[in-house]
C-alpha atoms as a PDB file:
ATOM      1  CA  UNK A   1      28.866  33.928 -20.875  1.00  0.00           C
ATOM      2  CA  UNK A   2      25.891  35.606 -19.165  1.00  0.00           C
ATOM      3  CA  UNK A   3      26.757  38.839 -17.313  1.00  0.00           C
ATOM      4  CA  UNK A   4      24.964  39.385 -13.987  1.00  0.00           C
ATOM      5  CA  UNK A   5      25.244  41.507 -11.236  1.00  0.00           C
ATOM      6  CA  UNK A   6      23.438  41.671  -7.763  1.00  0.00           C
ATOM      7  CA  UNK A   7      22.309  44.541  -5.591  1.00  0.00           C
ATOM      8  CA  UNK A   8      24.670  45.088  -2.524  1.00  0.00           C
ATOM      9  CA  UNK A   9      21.663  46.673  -1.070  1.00  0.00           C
ATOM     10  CA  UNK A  10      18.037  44.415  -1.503  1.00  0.00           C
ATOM     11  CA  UNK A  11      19.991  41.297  -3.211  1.00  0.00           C
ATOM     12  CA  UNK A  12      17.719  41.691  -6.556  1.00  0.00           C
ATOM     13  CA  UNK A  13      19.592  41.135  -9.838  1.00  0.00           C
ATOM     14  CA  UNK A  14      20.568  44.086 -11.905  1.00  0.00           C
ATOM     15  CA  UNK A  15      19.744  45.409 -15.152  1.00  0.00           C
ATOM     16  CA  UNK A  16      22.531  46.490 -17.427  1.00  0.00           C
ATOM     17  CA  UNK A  17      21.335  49.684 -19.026  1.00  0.00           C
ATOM     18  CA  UNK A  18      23.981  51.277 -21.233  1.00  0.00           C
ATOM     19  CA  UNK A  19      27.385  51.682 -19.047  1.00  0.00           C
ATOM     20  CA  UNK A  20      25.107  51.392 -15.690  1.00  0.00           C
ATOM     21  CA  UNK A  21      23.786  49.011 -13.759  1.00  0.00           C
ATOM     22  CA  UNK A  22      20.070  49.742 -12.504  1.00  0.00           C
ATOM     23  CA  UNK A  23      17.992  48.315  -9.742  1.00  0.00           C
ATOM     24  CA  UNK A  24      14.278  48.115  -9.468  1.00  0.00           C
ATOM     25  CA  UNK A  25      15.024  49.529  -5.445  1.00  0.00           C
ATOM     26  CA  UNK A  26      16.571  52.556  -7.608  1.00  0.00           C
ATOM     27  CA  UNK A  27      20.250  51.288  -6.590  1.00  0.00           C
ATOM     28  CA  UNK A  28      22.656  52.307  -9.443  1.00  0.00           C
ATOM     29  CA  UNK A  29      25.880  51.537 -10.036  1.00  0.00           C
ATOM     30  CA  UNK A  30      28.943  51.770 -13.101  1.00  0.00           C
ATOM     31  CA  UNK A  31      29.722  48.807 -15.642  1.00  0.00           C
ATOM     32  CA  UNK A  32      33.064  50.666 -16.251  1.00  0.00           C
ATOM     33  CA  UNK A  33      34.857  48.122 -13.843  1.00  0.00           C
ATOM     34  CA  UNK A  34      33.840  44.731 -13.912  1.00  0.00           C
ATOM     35  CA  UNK A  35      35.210  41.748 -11.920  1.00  0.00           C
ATOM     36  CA  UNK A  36      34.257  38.731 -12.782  1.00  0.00           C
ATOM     37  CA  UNK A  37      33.550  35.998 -10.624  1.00  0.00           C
ATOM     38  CA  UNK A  38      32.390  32.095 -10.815  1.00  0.00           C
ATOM     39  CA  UNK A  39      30.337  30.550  -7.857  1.00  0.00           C
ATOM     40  CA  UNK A  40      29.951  27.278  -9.193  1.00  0.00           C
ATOM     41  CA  UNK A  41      29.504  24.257  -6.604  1.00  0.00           C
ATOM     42  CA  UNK A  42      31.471  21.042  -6.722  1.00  0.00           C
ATOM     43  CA  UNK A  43      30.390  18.147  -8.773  1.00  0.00           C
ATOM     44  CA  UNK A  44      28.994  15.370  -6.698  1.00  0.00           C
ATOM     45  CA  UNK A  45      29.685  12.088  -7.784  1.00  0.00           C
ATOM     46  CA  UNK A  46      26.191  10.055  -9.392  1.00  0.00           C
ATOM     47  CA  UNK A  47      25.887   6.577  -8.291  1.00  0.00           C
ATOM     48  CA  UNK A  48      24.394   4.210 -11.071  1.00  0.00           C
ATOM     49  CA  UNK A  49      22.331   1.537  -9.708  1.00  0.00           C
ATOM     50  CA  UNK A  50      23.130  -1.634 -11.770  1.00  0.00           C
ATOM     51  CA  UNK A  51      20.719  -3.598 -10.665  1.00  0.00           C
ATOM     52  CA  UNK A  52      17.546  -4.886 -12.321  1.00  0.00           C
ATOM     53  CA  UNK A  53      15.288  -4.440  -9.325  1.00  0.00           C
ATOM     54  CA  UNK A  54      13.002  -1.434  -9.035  1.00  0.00           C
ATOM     55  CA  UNK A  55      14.466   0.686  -6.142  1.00  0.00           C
ATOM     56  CA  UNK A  56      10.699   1.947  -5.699  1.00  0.00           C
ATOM     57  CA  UNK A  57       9.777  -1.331  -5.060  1.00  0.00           C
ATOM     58  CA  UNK A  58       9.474  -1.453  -0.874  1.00  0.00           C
ATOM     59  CA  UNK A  59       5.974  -2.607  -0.355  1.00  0.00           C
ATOM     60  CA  UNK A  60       5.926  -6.742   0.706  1.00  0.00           C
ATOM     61  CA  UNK A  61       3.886  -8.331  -2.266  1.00  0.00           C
ATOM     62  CA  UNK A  62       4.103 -11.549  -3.665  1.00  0.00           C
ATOM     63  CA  UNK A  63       4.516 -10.951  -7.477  1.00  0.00           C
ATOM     64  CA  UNK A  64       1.551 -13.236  -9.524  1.00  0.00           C
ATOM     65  CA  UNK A  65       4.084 -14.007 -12.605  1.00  0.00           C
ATOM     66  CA  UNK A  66       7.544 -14.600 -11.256  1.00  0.00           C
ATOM     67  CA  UNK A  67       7.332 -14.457  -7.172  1.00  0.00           C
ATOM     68  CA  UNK A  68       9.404 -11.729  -6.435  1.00  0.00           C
ATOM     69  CA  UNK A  69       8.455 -10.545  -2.675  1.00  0.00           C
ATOM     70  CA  UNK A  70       8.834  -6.530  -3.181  1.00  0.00           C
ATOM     71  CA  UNK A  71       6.611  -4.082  -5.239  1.00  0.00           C
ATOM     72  CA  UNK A  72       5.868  -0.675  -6.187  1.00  0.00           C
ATOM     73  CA  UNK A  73       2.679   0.362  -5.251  1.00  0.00           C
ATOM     74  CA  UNK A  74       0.877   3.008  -7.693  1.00  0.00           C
ATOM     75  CA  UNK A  75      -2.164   4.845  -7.852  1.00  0.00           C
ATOM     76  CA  UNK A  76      -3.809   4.935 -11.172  1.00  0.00           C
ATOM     77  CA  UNK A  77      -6.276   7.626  -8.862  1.00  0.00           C
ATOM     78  CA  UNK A  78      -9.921   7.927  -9.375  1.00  0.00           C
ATOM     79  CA  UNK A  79     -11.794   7.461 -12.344  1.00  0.00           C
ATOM     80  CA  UNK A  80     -15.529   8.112 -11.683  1.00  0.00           C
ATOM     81  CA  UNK A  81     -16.379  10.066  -8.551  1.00  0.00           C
ATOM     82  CA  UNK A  82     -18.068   7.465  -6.965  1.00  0.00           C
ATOM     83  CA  UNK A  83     -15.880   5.382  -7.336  1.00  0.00           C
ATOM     84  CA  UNK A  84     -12.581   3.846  -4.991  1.00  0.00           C
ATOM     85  CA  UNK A  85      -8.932   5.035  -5.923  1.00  0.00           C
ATOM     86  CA  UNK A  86      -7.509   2.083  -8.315  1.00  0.00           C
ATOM     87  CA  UNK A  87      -4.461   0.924  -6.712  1.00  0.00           C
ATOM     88  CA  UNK A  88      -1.767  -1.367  -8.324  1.00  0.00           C
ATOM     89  CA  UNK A  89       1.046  -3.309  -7.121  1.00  0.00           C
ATOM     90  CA  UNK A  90       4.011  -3.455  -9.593  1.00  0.00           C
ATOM     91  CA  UNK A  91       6.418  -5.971  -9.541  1.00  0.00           C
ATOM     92  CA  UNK A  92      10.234  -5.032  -8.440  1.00  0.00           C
ATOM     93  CA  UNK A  93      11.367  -7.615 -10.908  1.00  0.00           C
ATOM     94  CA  UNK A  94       9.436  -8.907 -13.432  1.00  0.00           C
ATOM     95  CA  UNK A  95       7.075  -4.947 -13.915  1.00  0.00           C
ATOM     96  CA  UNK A  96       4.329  -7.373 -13.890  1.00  0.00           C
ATOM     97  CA  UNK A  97       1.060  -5.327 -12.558  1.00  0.00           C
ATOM     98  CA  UNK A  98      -1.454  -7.204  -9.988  1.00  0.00           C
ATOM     99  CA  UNK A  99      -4.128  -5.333  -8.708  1.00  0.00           C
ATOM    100  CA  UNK A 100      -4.060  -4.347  -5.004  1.00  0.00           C
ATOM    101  CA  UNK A 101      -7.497  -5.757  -3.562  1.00  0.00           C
ATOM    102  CA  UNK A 102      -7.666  -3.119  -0.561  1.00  0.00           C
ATOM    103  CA  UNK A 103     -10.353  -2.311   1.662  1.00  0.00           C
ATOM    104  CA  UNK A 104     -13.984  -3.233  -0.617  1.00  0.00           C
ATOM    105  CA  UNK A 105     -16.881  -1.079   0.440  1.00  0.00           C
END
């Protein structure tokens, strides 16, 4: 178990130095008498998705390989300066990838 203590004063953690506590405000105070306490927060329950559909998928395209209606859409970003940022849609379903066509200059 880690031992740390806090500054009643500036809130900064505490070095232990021999039997004393030191703070880098110059605070000091005695390790003679320690209580220990344990914050710890509550465990929240974690929900498993069970499902074999992308939960990133929430964009409306029609997958090329199995017809699926939803998609992730990812940016792959830019490659060349001159160049547009290369977009792909990826299937909720299937993970099949079909270029998004976008705006062509």
């Amino acid at each position: 178990m880690m031992l740390m203590k806090f500054c009643k004063y500036c809130s900064s953690m505490m070095k232990l130095e021999g039997k004393r506590f030191m703070c880098a405000c110059g605070h000091e105070e005695s390790a003679e008498k320690i209580t220990l306490e344990q914050n710890s927060s509550p465990r929240k329950e974690v929900k498993i998705l069970e499902s074999d559909i992308n939960p990133l998928a929430v964009d409306n395209h029609l997958c090329s390989k199995c017809g699926f209606g939803k998609a992730q859409l990812v940016s792959k970003g830019i490659f060349v300066s001159d160049e547009d940022e290369m977009t792909e849609y990826v299937c909720g379903k299937c993970g099949h990838h079909d270029p998004e066509d976008g705006l062509k200059s």
